[in-house]
C-alpha atoms as a PDB file:
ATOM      1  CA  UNK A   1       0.000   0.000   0.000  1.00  0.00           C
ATOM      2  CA  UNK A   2       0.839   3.548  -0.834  1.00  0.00           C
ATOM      3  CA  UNK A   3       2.517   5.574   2.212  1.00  0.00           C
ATOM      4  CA  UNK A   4       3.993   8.762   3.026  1.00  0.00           C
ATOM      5  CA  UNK A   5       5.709  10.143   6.082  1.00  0.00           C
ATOM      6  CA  UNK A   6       4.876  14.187   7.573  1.00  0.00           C
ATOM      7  CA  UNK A   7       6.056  15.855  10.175  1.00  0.00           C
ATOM      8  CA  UNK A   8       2.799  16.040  13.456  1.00  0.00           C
ATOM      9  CA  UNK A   9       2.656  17.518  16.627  1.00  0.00           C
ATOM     10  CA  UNK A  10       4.736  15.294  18.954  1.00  0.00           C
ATOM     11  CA  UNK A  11       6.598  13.451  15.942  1.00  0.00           C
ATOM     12  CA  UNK A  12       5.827  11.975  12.647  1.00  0.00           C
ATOM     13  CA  UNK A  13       3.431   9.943  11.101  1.00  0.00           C
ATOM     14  CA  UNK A  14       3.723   7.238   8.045  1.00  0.00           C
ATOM     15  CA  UNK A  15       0.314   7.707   6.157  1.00  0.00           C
ATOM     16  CA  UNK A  16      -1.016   4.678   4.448  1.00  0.00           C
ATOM     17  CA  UNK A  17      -3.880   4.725   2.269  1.00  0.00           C
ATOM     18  CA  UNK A  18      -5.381   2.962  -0.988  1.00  0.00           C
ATOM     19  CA  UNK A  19      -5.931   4.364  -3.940  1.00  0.00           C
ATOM     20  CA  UNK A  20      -8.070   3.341  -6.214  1.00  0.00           C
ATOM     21  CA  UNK A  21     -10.024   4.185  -9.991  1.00  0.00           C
ATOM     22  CA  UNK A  22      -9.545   6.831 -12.346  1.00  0.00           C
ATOM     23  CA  UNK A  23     -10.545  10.154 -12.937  1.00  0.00           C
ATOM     24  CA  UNK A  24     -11.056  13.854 -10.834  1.00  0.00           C
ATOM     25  CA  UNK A  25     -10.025  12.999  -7.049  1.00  0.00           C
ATOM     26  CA  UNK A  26     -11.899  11.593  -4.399  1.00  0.00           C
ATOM     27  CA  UNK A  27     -10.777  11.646  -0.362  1.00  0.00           C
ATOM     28  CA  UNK A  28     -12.361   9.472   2.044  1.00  0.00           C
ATOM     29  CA  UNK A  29     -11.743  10.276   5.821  1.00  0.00           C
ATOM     30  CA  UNK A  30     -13.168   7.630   8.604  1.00  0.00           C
ATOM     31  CA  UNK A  31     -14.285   8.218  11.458  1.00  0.00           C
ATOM     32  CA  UNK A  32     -13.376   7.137  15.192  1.00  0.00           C
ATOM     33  CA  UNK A  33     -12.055   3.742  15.822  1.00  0.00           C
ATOM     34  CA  UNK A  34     -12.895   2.892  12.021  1.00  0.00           C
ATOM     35  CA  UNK A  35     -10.094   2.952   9.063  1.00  0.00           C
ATOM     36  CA  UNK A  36     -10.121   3.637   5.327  1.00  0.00           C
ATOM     37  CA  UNK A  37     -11.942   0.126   4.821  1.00  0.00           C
ATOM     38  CA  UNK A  38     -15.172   1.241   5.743  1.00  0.00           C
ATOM     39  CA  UNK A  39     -15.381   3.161   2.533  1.00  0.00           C
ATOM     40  CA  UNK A  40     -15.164  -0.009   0.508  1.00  0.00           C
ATOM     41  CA  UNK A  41     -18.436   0.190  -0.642  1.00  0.00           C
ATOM     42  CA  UNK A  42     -17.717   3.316  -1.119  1.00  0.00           C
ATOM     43  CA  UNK A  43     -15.275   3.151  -3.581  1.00  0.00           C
ATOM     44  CA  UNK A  44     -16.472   0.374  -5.341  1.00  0.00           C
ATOM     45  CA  UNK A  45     -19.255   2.411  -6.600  1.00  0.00           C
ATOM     46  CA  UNK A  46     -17.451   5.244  -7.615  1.00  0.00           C
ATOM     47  CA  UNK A  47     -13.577   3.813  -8.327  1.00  0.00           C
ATOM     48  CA  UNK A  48     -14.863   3.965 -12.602  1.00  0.00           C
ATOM     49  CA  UNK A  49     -15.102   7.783 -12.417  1.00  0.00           C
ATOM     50  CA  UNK A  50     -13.032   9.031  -9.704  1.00  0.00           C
ATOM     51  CA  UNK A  51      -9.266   8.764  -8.214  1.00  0.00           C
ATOM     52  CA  UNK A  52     -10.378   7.724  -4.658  1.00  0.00           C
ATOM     53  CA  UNK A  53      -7.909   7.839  -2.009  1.00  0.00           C
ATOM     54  CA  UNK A  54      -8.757   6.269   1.407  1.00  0.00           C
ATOM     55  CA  UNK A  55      -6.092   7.450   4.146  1.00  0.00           C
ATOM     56  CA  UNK A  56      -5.923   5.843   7.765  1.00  0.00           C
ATOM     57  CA  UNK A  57      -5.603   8.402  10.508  1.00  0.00           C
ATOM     58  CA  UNK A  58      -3.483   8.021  13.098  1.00  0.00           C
ATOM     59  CA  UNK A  59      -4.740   4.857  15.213  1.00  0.00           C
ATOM     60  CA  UNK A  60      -5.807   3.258  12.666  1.00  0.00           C
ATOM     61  CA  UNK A  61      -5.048   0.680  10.316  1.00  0.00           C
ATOM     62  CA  UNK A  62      -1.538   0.765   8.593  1.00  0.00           C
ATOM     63  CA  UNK A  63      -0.155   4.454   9.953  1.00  0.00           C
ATOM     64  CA  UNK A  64       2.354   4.715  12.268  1.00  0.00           C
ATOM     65  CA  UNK A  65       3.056   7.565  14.030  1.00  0.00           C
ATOM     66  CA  UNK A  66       5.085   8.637  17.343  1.00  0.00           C
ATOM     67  CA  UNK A  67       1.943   7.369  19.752  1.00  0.00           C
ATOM     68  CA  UNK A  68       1.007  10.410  21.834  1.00  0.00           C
ATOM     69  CA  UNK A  69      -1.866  13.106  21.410  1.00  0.00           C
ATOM     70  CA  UNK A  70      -3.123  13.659  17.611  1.00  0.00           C
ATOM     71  CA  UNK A  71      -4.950  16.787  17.154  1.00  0.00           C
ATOM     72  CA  UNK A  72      -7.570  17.503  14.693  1.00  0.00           C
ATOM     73  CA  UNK A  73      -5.246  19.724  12.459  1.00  0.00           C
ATOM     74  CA  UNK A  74      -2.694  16.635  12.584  1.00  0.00           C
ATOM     75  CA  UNK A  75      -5.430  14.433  11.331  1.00  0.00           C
ATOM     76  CA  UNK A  76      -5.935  16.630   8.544  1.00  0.00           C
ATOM     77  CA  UNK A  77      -2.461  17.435   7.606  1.00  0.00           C
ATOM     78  CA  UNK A  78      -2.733  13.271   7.187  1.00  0.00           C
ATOM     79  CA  UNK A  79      -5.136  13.641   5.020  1.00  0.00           C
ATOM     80  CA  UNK A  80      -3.866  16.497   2.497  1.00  0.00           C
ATOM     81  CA  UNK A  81      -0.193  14.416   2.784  1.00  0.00           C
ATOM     82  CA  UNK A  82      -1.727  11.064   1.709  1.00  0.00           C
ATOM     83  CA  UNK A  83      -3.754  13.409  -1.666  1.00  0.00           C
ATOM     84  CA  UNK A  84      -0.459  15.063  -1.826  1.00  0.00           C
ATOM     85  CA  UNK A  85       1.270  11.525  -2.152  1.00  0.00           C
ATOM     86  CA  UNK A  86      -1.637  10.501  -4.415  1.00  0.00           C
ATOM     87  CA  UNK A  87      -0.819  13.088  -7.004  1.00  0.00           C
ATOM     88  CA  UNK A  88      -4.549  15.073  -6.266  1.00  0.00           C
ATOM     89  CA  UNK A  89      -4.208  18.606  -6.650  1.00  0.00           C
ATOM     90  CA  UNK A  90      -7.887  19.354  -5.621  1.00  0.00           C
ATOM     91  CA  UNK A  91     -10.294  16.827  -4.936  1.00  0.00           C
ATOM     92  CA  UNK A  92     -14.231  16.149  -3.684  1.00  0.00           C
ATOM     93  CA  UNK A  93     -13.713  15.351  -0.222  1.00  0.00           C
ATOM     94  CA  UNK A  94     -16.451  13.003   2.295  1.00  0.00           C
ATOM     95  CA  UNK A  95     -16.281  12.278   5.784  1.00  0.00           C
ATOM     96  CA  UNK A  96     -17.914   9.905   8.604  1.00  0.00           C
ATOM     97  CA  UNK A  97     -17.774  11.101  12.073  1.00  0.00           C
ATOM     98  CA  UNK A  98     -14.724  12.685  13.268  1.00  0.00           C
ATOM     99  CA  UNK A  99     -13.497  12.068   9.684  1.00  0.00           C
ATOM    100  CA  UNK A 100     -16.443  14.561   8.687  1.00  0.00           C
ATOM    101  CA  UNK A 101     -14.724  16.990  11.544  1.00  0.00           C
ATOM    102  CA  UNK A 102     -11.584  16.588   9.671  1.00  0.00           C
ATOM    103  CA  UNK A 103     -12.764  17.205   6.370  1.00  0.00           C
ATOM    104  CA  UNK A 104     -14.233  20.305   7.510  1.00  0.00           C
ATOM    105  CA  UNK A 105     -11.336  21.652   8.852  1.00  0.00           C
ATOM    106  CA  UNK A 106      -9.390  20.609   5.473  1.00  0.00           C
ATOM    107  CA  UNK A 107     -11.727  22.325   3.723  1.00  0.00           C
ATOM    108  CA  UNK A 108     -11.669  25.780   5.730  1.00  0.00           C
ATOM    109  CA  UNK A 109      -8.254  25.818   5.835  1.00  0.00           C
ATOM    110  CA  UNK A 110      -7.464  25.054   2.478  1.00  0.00           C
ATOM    111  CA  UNK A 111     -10.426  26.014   1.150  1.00  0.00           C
ATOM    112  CA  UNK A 112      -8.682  25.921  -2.665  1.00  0.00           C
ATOM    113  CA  UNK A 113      -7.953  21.950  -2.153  1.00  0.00           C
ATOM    114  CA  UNK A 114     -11.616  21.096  -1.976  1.00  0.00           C
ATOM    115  CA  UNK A 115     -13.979  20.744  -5.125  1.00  0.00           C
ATOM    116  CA  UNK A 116     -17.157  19.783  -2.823  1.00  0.00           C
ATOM    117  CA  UNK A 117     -17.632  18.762   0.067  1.00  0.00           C
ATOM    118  CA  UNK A 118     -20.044  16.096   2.144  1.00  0.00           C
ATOM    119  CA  UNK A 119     -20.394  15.409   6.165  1.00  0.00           C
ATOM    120  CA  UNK A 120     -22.309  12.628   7.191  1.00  0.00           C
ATOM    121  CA  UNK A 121     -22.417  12.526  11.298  1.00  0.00           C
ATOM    122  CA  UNK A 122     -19.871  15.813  11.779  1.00  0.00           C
ATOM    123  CA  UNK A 123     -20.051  18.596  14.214  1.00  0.00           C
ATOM    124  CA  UNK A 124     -19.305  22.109  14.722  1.00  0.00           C
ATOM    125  CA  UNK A 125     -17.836  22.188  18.418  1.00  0.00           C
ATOM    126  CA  UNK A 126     -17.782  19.520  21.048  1.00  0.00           C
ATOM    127  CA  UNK A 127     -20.236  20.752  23.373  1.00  0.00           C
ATOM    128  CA  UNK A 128     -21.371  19.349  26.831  1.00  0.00           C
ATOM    129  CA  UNK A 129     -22.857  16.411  26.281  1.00  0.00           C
ATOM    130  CA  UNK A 130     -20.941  14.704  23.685  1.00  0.00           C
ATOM    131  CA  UNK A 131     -17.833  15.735  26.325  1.00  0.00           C
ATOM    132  CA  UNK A 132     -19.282  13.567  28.413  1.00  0.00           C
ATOM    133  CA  UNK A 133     -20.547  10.658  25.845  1.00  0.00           C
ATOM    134  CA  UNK A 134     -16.679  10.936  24.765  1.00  0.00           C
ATOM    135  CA  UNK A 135     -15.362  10.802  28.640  1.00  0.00           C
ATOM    136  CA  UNK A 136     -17.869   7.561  28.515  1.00  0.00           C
ATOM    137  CA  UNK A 137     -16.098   5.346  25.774  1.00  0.00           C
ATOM    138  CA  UNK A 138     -12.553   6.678  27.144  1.00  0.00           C
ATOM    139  CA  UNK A 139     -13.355   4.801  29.947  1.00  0.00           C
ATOM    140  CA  UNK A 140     -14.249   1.959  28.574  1.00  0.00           C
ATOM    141  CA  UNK A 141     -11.790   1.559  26.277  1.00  0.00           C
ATOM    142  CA  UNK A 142      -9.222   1.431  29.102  1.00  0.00           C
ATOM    143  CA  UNK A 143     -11.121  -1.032  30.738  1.00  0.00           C
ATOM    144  CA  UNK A 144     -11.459  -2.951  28.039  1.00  0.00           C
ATOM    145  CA  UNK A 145      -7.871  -2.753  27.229  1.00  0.00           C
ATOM    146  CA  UNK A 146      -6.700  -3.465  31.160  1.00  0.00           C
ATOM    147  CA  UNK A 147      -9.381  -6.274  31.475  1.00  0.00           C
ATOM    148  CA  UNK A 148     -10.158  -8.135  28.143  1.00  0.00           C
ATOM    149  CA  UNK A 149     -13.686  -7.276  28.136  1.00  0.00           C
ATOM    150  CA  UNK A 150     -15.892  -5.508  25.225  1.00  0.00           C
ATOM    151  CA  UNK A 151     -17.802  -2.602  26.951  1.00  0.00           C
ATOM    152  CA  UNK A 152     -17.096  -0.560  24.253  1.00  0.00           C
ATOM    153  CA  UNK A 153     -17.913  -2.850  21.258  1.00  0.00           C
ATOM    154  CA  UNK A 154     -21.460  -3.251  23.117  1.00  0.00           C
ATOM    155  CA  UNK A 155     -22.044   0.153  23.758  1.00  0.00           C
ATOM    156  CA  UNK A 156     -21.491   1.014  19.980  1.00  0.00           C
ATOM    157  CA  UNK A 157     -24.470  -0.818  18.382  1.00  0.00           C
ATOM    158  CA  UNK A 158     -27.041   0.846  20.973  1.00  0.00           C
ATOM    159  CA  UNK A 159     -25.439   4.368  20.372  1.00  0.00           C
ATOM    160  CA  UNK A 160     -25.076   4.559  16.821  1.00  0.00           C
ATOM    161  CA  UNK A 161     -27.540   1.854  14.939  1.00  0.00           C
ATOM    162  CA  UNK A 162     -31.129   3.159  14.111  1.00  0.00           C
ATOM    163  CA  UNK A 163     -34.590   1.100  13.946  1.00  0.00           C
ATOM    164  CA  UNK A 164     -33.548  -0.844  10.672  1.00  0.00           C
ATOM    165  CA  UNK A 165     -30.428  -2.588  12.472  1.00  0.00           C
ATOM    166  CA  UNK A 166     -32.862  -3.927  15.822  1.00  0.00           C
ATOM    167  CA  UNK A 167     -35.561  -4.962  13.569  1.00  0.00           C
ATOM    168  CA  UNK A 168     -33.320  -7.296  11.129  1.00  0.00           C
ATOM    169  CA  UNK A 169     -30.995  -8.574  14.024  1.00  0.00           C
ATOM    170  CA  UNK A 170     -31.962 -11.539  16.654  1.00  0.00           C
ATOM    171  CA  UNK A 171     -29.401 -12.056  19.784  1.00  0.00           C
ATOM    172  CA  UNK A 172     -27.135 -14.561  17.934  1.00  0.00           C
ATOM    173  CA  UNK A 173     -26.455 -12.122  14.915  1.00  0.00           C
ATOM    174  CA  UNK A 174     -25.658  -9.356  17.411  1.00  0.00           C
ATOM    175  CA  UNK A 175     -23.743 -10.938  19.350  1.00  0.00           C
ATOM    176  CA  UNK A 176     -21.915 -12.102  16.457  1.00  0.00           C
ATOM    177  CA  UNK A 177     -21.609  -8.450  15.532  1.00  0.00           C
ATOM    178  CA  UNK A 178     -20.233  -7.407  18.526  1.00  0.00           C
ATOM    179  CA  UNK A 179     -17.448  -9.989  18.265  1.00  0.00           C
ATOM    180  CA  UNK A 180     -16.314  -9.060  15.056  1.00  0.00           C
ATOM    181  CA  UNK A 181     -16.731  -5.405  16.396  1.00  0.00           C
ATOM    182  CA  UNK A 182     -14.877  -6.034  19.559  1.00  0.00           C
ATOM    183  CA  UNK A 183     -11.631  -7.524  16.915  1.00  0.00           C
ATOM    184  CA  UNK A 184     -11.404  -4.283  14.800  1.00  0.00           C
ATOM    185  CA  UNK A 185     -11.047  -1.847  16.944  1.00  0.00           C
ATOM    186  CA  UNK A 186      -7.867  -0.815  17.755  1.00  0.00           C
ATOM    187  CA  UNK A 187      -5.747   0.250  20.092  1.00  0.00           C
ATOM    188  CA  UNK A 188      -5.944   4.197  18.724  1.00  0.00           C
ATOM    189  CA  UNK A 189      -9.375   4.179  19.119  1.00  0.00           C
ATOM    190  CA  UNK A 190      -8.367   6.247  22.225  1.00  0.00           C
ATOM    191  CA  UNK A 191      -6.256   8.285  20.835  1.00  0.00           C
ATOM    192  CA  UNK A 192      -8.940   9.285  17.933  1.00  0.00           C
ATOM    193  CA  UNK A 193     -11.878   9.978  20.740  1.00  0.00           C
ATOM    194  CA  UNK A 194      -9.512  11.825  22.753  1.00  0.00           C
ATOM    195  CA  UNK A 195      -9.160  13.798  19.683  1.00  0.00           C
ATOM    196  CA  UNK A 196     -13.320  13.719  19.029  1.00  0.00           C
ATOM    197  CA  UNK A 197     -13.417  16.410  22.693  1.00  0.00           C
ATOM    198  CA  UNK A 198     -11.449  19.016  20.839  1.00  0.00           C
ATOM    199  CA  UNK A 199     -13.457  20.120  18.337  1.00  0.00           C
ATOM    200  CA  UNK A 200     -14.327  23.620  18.042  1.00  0.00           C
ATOM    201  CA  UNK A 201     -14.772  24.082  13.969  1.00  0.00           C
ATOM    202  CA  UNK A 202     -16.561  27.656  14.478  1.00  0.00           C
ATOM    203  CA  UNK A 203     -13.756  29.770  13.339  1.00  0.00           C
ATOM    204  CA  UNK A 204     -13.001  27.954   9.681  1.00  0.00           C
ATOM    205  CA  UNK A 205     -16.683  27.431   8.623  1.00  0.00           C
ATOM    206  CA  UNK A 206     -16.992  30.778   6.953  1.00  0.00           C
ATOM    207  CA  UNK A 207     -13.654  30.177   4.941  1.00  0.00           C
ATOM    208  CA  UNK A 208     -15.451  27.458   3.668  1.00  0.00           C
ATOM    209  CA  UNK A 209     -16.264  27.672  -0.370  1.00  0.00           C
ATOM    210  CA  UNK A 210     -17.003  24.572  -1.574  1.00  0.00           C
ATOM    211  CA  UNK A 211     -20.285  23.223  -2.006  1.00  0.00           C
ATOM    212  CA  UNK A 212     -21.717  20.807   0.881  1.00  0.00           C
ATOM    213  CA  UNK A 213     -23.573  18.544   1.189  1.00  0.00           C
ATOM    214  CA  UNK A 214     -24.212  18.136   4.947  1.00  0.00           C
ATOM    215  CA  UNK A 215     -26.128  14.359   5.335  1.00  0.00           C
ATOM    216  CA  UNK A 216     -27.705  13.842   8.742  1.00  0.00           C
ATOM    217  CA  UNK A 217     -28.994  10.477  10.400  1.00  0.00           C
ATOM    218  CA  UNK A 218     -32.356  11.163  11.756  1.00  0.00           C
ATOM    219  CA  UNK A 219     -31.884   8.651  14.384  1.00  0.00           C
ATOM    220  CA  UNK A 220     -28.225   9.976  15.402  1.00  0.00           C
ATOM    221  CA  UNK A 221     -27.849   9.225  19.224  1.00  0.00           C
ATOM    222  CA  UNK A 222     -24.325  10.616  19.203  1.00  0.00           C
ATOM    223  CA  UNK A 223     -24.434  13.648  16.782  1.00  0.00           C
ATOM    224  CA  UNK A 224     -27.842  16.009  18.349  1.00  0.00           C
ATOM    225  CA  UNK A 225     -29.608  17.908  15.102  1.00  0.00           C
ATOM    226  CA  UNK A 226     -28.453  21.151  16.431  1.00  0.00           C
ATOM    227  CA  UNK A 227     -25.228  20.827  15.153  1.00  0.00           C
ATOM    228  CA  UNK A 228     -26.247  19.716  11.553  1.00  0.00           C
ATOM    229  CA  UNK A 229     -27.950  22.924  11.713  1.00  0.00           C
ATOM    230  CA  UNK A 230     -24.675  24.799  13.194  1.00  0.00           C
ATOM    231  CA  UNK A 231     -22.826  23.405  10.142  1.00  0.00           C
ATOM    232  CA  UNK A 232     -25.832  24.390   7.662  1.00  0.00           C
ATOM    233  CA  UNK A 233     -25.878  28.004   8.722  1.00  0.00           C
ATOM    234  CA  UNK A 234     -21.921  28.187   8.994  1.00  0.00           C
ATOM    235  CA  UNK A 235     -21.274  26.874   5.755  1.00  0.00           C
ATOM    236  CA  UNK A 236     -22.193  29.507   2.832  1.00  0.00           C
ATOM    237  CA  UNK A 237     -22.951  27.036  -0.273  1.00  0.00           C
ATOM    238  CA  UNK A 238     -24.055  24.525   2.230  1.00  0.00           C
ATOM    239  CA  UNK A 239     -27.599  22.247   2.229  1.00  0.00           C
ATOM    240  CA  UNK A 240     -29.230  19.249   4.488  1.00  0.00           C
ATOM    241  CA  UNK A 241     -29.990  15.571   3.370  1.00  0.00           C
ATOM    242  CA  UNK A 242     -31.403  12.916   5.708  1.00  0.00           C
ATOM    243  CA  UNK A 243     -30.941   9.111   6.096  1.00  0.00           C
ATOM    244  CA  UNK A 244     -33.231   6.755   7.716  1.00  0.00           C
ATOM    245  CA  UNK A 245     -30.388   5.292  10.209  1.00  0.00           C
ATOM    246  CA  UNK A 246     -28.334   6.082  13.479  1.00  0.00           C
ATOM    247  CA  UNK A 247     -25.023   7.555  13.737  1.00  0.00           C
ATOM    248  CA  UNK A 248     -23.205   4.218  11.926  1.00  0.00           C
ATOM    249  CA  UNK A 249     -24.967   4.507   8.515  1.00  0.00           C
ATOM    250  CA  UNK A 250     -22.559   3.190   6.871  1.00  0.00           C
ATOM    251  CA  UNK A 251     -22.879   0.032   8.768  1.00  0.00           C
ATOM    252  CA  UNK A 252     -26.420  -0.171   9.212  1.00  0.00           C
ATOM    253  CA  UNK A 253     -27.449   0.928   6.125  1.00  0.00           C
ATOM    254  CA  UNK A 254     -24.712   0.541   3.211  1.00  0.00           C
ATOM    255  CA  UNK A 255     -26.224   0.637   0.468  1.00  0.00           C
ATOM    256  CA  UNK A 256     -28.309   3.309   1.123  1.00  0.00           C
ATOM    257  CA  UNK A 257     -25.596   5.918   2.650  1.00  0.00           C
ATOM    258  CA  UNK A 258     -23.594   4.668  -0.593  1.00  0.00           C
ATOM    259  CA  UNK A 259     -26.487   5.902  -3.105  1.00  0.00           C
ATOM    260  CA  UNK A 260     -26.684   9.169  -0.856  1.00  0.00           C
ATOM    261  CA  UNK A 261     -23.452  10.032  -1.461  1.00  0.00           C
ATOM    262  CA  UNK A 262     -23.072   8.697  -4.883  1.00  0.00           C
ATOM    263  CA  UNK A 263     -25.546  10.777  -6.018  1.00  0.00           C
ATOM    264  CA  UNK A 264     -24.454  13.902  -4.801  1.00  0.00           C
ATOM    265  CA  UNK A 265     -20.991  13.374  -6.083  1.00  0.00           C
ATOM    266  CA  UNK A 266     -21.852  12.109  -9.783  1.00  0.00           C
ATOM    267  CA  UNK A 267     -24.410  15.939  -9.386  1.00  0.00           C
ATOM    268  CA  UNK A 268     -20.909  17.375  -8.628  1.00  0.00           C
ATOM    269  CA  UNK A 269     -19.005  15.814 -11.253  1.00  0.00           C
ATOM    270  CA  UNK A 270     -21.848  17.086 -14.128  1.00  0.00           C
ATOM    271  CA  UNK A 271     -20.957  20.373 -12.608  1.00  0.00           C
ATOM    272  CA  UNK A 272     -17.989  20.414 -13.065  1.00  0.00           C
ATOM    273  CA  UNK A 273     -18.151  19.141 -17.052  1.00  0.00           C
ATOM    274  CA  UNK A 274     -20.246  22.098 -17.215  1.00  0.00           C
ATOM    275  CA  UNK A 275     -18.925  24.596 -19.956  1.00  0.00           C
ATOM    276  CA  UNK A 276     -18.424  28.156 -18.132  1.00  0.00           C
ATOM    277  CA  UNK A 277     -20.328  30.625 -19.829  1.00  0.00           C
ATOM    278  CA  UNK A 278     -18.733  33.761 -22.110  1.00  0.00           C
ATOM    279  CA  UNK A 279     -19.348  37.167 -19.674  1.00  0.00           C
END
């Protein structure tokens, strides 16, 4: 796999990502104790008319880094070194999560990078609540990591899947789910949510000039809908989608957060084929 090394706060980090298709480029950023395979879907969709590239952060997957505190303008100095690597000049740009958090921040500070944008699940600013939700799965992480157990891969399902997962799931399948769960997530999940209580986006959502697309889950129990509306308002060429799912769309409901955001970026794409008028 592709990887490049940067300098970060505390060190230096060894990128990996995939890349994968052809055409105008594509970054993917995951979100918190998740890597660049969630997007396979994704990608597999869109890899016949787009250059997608698919980074890990820092904590997951295949980068390294020095091991300490990652802060969200580390995470997306990862991402613009992995396009960077890639070849990608400017690029359409999607994130999940805390990877939408860093994809904001990419695209108000480097607002010429960034063809359009979509956030599913971000967030302007951490406020007092999610503090606390955050504080929650620190702690279980480190007792899951001192003790063997998997409060954290249990918690997950009932915080971020929607009506469609409980319906189609009996106990056997979920606990199934929660074992595979429990076996992916690794050991920078920590790291990553320590970096989800820093947030504070307000002062680089006006520098902002791509289009967004700003996709809500209407059964988010993480994400409240006051901050989808925070990043609607911030955001000048902004506008709001929903999907019928909880905070982990993409694992609840794949195909449909695939067509959500296929569609918006093949909408992009005709844009910009679009001839530009004479004045």
């Amino acid at each position: 796999m592709p990887r490049t090394t940067l300098p970060i706060s505390g060190g230096t980090a060894t990128v990996e990502y995939d890349v994968t298709g052809t055409g105008p480029g594509l970054v993917l950023v995951h979100g918190t104790a998740a890597s660049r395979e969630q997007w396979g879907p994704l990608t597999e969709a869109v890899a016949d008319r787009f250059t997608v590239v698919a980074p890990d952060l820092s904590g997951s997957g295949g980068t390294t880094d020095h091991g300490g505190p990652v802060t969200l303008a580390d995470l997306a100095d990862e991402v613009l070194a992995a396009a960077d690597h890639a070849g990608l000049g400017s690029f359409h740009l999607v994130g999940h999560s805390l990877g939408a958090a860093v994809a904001t921040h990419v695209a108000g500070t480097r607002p010429e990078r960034v063809r359009s944008l979509a956030l599913h699940a971000g967030w302007v600013r951490t406020d007092v609540r999610m503090a606390a939700e955050f504080r929650s799965w620190l702690e279980m992480l480190r007792v899951d990591a001192e003790h063997g157990t998997a409060l954290f891969a249990r918690a997950v399902p009932l915080l971020a899947f929607g009506p469609r997962y409980w319906e189609r799931v009996d106990t056997p399948a979920h606990e199934e789910f929660v074992r595979m769960f429990a076996g992916m997530i690794g050991a920078g999940a920590a790291r990553q949510t320590e970096a989800d209580l820093t947030v504070d986006l307000r002062a680089v959502l006006g520098d902002i000039t791509a289009p967004t697309l700003v996709l809500a889950s209407s059964h988010d129990r993480v994400i409240g809908p006051e901050q989808q509306e925070a990043l609607v308002a911030g955001i000048a060429r902004a506008r709001y989608a929903e999907i019928d799912a909880g905070h982990g769309a993409p694992g609840e409901d794949p195909a449909g957060f695939v067509a959500k955001l296929t569609a918006y970026l093949d909408e992009r794409l005709a844009a910009d084929r679009e001839p530009v008028s004479a004045p």
